[in-house]
Protein backbone atom coordinates (compact mmCIF):
# COMPACT_ATOMS: atom_id res chain seq x y z
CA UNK A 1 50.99 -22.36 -87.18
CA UNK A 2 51.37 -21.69 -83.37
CA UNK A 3 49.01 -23.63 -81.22
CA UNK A 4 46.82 -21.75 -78.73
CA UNK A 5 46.89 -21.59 -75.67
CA UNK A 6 43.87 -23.41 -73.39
CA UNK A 7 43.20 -20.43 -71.29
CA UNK A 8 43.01 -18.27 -74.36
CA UNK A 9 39.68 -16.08 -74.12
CA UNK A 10 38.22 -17.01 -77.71
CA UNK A 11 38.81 -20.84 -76.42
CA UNK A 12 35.85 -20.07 -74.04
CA UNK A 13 32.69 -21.54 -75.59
CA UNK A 14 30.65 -18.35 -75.62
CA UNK A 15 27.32 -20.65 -75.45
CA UNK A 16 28.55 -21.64 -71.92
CA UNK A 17 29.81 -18.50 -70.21
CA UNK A 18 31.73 -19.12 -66.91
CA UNK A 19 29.81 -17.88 -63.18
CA UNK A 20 32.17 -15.61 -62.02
CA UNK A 21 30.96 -16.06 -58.39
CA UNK A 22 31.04 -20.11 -58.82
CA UNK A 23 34.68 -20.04 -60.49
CA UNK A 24 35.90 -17.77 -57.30
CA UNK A 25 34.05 -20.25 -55.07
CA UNK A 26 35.90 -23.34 -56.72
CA UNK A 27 39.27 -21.75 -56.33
CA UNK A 28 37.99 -20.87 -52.27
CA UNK A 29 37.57 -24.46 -51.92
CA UNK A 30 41.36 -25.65 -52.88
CA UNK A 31 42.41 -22.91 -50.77
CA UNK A 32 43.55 -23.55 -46.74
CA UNK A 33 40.74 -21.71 -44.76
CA UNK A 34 42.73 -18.94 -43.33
CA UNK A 35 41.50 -16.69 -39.71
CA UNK A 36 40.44 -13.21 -39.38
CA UNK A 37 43.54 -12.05 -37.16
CA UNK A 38 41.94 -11.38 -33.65
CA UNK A 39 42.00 -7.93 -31.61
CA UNK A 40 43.55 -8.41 -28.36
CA UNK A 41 41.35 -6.73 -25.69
CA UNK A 42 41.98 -3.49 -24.12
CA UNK A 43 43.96 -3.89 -20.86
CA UNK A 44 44.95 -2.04 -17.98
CA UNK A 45 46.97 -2.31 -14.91
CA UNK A 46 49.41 -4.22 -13.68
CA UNK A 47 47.65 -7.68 -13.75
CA UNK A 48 46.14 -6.82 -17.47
CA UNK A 49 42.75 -6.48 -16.10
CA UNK A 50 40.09 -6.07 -18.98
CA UNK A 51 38.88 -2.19 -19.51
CA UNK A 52 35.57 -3.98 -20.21
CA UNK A 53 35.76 -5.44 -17.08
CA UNK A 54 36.26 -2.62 -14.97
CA UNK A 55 33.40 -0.07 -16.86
CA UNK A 56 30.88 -2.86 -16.72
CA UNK A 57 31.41 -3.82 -12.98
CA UNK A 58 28.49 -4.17 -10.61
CA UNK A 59 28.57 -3.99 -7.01
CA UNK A 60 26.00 -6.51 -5.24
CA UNK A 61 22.93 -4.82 -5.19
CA UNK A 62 21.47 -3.48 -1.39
CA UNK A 63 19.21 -5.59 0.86
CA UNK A 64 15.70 -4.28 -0.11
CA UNK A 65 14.29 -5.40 3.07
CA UNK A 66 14.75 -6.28 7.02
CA UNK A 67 12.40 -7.24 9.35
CA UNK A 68 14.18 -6.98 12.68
CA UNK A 69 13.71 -8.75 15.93
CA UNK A 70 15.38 -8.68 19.68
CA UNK A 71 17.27 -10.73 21.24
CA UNK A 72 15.67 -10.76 24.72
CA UNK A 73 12.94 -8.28 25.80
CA UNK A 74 12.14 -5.04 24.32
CA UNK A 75 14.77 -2.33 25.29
CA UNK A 76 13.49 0.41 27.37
CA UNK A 77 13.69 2.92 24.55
CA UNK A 78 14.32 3.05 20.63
CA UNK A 79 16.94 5.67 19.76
CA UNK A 80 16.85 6.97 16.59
CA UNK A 81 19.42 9.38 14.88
CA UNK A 82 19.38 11.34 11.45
CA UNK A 83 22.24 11.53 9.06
CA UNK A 84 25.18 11.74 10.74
CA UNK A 85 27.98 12.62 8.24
CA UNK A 86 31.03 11.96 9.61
CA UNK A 87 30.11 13.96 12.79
CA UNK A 88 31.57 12.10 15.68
CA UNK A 89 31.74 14.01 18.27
CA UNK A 90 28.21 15.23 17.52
CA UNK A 91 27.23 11.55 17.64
CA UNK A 92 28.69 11.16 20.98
CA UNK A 93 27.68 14.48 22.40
CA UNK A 94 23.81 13.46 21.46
CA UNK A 95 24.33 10.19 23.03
CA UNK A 96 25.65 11.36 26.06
CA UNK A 97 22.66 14.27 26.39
CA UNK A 98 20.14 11.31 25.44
CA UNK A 99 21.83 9.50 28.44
CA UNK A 100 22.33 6.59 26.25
CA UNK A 101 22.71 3.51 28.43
CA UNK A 102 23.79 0.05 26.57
CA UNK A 103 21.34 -2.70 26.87
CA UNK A 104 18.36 -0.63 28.09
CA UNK A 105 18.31 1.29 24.43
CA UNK A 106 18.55 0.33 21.05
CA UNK A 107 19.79 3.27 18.56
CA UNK A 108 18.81 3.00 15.21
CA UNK A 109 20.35 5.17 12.56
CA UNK A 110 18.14 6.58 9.59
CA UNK A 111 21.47 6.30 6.84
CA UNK A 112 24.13 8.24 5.56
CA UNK A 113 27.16 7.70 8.52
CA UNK A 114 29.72 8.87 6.11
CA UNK A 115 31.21 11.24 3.93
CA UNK A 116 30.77 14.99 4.21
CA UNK A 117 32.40 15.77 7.34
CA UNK A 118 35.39 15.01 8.86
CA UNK A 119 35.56 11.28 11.28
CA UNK A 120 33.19 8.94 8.70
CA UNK A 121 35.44 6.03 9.85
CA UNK A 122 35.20 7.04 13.33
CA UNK A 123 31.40 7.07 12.64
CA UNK A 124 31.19 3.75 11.25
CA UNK A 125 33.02 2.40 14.54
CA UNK A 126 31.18 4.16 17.03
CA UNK A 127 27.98 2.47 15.15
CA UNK A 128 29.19 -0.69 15.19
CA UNK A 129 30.58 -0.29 18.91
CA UNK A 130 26.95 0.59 20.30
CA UNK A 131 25.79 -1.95 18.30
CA UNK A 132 23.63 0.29 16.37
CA UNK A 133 21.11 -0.86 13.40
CA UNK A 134 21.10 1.30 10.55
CA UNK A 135 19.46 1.37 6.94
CA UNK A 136 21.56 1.90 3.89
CA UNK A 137 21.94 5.51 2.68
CA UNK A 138 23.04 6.89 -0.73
CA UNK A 139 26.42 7.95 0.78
CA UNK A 140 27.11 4.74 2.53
CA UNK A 141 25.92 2.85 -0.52
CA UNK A 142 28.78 4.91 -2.58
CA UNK A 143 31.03 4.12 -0.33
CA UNK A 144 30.59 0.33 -0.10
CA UNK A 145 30.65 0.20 -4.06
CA UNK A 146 33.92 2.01 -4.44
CA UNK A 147 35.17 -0.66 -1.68
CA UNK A 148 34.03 -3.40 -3.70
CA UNK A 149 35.18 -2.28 -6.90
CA UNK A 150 38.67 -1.52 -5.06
CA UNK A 151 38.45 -5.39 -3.67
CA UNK A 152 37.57 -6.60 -7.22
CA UNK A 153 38.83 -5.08 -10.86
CA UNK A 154 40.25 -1.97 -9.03
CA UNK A 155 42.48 -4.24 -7.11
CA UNK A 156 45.04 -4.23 -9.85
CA UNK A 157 44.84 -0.62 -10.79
CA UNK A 158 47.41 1.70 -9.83
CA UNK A 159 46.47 4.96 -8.12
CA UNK A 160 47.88 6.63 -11.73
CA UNK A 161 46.14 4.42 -13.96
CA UNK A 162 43.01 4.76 -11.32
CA UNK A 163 43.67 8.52 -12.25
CA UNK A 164 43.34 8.07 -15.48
CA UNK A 165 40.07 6.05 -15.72
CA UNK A 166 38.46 8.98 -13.35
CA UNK A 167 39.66 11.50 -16.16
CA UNK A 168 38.43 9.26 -19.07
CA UNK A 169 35.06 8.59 -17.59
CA UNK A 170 36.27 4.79 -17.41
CA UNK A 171 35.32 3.61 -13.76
CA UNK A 172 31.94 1.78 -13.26
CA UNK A 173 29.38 4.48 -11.81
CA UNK A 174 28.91 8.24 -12.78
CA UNK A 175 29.43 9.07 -9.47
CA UNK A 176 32.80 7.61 -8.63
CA UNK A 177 35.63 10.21 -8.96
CA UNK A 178 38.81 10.42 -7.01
CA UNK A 179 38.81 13.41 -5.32
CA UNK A 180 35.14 12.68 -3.77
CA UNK A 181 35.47 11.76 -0.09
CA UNK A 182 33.57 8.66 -1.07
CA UNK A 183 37.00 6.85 -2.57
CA UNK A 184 39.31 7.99 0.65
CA UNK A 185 36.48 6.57 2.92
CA UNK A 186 36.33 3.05 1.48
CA UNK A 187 40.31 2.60 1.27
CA UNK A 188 39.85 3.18 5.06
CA UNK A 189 37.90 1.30 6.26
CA UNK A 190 38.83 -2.55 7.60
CA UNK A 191 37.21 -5.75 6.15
CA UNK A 192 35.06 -6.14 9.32
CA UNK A 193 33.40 -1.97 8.67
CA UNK A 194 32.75 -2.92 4.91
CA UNK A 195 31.34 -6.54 5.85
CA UNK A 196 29.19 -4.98 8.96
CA UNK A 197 27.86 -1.90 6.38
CA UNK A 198 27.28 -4.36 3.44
CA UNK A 199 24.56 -5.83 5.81
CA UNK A 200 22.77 -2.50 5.81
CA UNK A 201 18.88 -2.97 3.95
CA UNK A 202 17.22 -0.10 2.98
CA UNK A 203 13.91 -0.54 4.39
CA UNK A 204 13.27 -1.84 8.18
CA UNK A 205 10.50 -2.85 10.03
CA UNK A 206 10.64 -2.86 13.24
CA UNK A 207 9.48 -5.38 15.85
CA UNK A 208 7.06 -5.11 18.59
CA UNK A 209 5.57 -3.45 20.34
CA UNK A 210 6.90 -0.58 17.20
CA UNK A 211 5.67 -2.41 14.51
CA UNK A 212 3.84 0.14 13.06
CA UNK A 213 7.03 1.95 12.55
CA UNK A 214 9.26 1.19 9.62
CA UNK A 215 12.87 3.07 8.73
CA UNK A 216 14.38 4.11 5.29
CA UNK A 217 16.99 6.26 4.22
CA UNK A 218 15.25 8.43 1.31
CA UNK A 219 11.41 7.82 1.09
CA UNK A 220 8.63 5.42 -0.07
CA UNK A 221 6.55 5.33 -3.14
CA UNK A 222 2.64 4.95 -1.31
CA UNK A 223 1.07 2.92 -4.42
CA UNK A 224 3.48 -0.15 -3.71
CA UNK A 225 3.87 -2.29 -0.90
CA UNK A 226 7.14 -2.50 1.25
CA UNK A 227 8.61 -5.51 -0.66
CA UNK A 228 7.89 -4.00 -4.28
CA UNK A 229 9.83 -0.89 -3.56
CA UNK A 230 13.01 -0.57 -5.76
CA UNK A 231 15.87 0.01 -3.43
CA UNK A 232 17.96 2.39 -5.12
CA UNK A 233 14.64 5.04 -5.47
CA UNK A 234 13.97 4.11 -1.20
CA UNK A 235 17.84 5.62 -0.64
CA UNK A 236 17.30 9.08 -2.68
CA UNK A 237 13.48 9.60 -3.15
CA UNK A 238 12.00 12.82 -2.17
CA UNK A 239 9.15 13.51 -4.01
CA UNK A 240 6.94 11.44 -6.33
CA UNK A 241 6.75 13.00 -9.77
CA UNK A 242 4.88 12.09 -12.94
CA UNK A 243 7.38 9.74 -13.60
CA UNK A 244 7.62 7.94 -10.57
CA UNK A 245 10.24 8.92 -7.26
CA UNK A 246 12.36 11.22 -7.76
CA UNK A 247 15.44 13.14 -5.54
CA UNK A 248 14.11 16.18 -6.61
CA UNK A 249 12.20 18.54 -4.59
CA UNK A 250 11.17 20.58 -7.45
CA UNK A 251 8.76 17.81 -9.40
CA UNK A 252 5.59 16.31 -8.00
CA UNK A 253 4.94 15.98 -4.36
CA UNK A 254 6.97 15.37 -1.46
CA UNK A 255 6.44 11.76 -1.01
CA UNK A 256 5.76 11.75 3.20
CA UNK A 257 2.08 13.49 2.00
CA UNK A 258 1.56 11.28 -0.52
CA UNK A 259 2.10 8.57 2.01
CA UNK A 260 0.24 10.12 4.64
CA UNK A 261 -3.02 10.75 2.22
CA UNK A 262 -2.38 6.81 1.07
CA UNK A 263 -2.21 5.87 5.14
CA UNK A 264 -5.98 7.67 5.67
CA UNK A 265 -7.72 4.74 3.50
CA UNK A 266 -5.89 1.76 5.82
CA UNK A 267 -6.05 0.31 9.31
CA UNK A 268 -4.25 1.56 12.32
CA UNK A 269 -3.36 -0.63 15.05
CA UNK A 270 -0.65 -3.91 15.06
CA UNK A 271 -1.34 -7.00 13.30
CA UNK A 272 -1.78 -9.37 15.79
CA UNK A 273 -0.44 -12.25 13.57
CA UNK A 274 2.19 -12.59 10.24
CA UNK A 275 2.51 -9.38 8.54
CA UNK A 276 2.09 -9.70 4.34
CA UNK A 277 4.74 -7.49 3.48
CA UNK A 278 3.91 -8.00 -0.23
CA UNK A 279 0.37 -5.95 0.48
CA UNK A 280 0.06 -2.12 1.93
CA UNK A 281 -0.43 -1.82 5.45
CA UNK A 282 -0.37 1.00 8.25
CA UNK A 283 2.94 2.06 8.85
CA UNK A 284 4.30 5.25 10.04
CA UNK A 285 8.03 5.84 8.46
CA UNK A 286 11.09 7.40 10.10
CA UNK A 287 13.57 8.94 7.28
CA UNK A 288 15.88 11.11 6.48
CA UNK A 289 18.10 12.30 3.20
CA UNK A 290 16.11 15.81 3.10
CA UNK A 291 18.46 18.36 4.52
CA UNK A 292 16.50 21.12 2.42
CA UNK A 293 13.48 20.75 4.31
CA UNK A 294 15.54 20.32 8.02
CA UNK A 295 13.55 18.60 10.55
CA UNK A 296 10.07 17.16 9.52
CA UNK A 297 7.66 15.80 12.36
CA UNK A 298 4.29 15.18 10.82
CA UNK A 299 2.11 12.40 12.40
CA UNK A 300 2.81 9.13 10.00
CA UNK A 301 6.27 10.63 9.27
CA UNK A 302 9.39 11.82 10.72
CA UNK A 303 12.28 13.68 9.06
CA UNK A 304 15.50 13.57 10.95
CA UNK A 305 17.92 15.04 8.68
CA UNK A 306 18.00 18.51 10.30
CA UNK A 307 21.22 19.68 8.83
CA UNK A 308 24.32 18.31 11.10
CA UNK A 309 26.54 18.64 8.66
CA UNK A 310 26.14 22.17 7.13
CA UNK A 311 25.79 23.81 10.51
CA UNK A 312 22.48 22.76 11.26
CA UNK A 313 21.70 20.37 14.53
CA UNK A 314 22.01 16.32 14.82
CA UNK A 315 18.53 15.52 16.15
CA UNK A 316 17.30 12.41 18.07
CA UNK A 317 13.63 10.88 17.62
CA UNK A 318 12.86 8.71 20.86
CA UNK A 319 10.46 5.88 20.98
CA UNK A 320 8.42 5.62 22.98
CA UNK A 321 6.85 9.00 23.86
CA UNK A 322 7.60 11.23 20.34
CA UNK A 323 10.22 13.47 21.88
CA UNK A 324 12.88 15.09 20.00
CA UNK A 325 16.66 15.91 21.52
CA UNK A 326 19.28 17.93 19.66
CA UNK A 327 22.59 19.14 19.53
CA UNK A 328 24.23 21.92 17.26
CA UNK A 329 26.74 20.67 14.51
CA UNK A 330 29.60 23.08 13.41
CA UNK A 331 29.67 23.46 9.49
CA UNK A 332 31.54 20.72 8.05
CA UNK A 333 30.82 21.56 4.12
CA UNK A 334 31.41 24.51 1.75
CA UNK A 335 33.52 27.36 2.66
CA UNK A 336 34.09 27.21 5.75
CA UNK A 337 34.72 22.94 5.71
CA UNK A 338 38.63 23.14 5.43
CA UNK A 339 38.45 25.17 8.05
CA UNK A 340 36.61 23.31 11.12
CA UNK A 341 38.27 20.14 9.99
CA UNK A 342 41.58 21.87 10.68
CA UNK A 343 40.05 23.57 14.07
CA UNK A 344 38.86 20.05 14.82
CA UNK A 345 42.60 18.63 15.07
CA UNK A 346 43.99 21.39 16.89
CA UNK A 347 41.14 21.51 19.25
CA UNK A 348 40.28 25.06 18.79
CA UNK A 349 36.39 24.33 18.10
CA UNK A 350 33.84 26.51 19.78
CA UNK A 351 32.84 26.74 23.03
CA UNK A 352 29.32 25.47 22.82
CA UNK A 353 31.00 21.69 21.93
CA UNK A 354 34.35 22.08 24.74
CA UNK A 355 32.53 20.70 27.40
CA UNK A 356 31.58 17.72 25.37
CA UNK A 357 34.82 16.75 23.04
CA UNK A 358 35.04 13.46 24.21
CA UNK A 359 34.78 9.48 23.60
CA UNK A 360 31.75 7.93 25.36
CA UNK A 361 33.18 4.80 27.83
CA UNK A 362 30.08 2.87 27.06
């Protein structure tokens, strides 16, 4: 008679049935532990940088606030000068019809020095040579986070494979793409432009004797203090809706009324001692950022953006006194942008600006 085998199934005492689970489990235990094989991360460019690395990067966020001071005594005047745009020559025609005069005025710029028309570079300079102070605006802002994205991740990216990430939707922000003047403008610009407009806050106060005044690029929301303002809403806001500020003009209010109406209930005068930012005071608020309302001079509020760049004027607010000086801008955006920017080189741009085509010696 043959003998049976041990593993044979009727062997098996059927009063003692074997766990399936706890037989695999004693066979897992004899067995070498062996790794899940591990997916190498997605990389681009020439130094392998991480496509998670370059879709999740973050620019350092804006200065929220500046409280500025001088240096000696008060300048004789406070210049201040609505979005600019790349307009140059503009810039230096208004200065030299303001009679600008260095070290008797201070200008102070209400945002957006670039992009749009044709010189931002030249813009930036001309700031920086007048020794201008300025408050962050939505343009500038995109400009100094492409430049820090192209000094970081982008660094390693080839202008092909950068290309290819604007098609795919794979750089950082929504509003990065290539063929925006935004990308050209921060490739130009030196270290020392990018480290001087990296410094810009969007919100600031002013010292005395115009303390009462305070500069931003976009607008203010009235129910919160200065210093619990969100700074990306202060570079774009232009009305207050349901939902809070908004760059809309078609929701809720503009926000200079609601500020006004919020100003009625508070104070006037200067604070004769330290100023609690953190609380709501009296301030009257210089801004621009609202081309599609032009110039805006109410009493607590003053709208500079009249337009430069799409043919409108470049407009100076002087402190102190109220006044207002202008000069017309040529139209640097839609059709006709190609157009003056090629006029511009030749030096075939009309006759108003001939007289004034010039560098300031300042």
């Amino acid at each position: 008679m043959q003998a049976r085998s041990a593993l044979a199934p009727d062997s098996v005492d059927s009063a003692h049935p074997i766990d399936p689970a706890a037989l695999q489990q004693a066979v897992d235990a004899h067995l070498p532990s062996v790794a899940p094989p591990q997916q190498e991360p997605q990389t681009i460019g020439r130094l392998k940088v991480r496509a998670a690395e370059v879709k999740d990067f973050r620019a350092e966020p804006p200065t929220l606030f500046e409280k500025k001071t001088f240096a000696g005594t008060a300048p004789k005047r406070l210049l201040f000068i609505g979005d600019i745009h790349g307009s140059v020559k503009e810039l230096n025609l208004l200065l030299c019809k303001l009679k600008f005069k260095r070290g008797e005025d201070q200008v102070v710029l209400v945002g957006d020095l670039v992009a749009k028309g044709p010189e931002s570079v030249a813009v930036v300079r001309r700031a920086r040579q007048i020794n201008a102070w300025v408050v962050r605006g939505n343009h500038d802002d995109r400009v100094i986070r492409w430049r820090e994205f192209l000094d970081g991740p982008g660094k390693a990216l080839s202008q092909t494979e950068l290309k290819d990430l604007d098609k795919s939707k794979g750089l950082p922000y929504d509003d990065f793409k290539l063929s925006g003047d935004h990308y050209k403008i921060a490739r130009d610009l030196s270290p020392d432009d990018i480290t001087w407009m990296k410094a810009f806050p969007t919100i600031m106060s002013l010292p005395s004797p115009f303390s009462e005044w305070v500069v931003v690029h976009g607008g203010l929301d009235a129910s919160k203090p200065l210093l619990k303002q969100d700074a990306e809403d202060v570079m774009v806001t232009r009305n207050i809706a349901s939902g809070g500020p908004t760059s809309s003009r078609d929701e809720g209010q503009a926000w200079f009324e609601l500020w006004a109406d919020k100003m009625k209930g508070l104070s006037q005068g200067n604070s004769t001692g330290e100023v609690n930012f953190n609380e709501l005071h009296y301030n009257k608020i210089i801004y621009g950022h609202d081309a599609g309302r032009n110039l805006q001079l109410h009493p607590l509020t003053k709208g500079l953006d009249s337009r430069c760049v799409y043919g409108g004027q470049l407009t100076a607010f002087i402190l102190p006194g109220e006044n207002t000086v202008s000069v017309t801008c040529p139209n640097y955006d839609g059709g006709d942008a190609a157009k003056d920017r090629r006029r511009r080189r030749r030096g075939t741009i009309p006759s108003a600006y001939a007289e004034h085509m010039y560098t300031l010696e300042q």
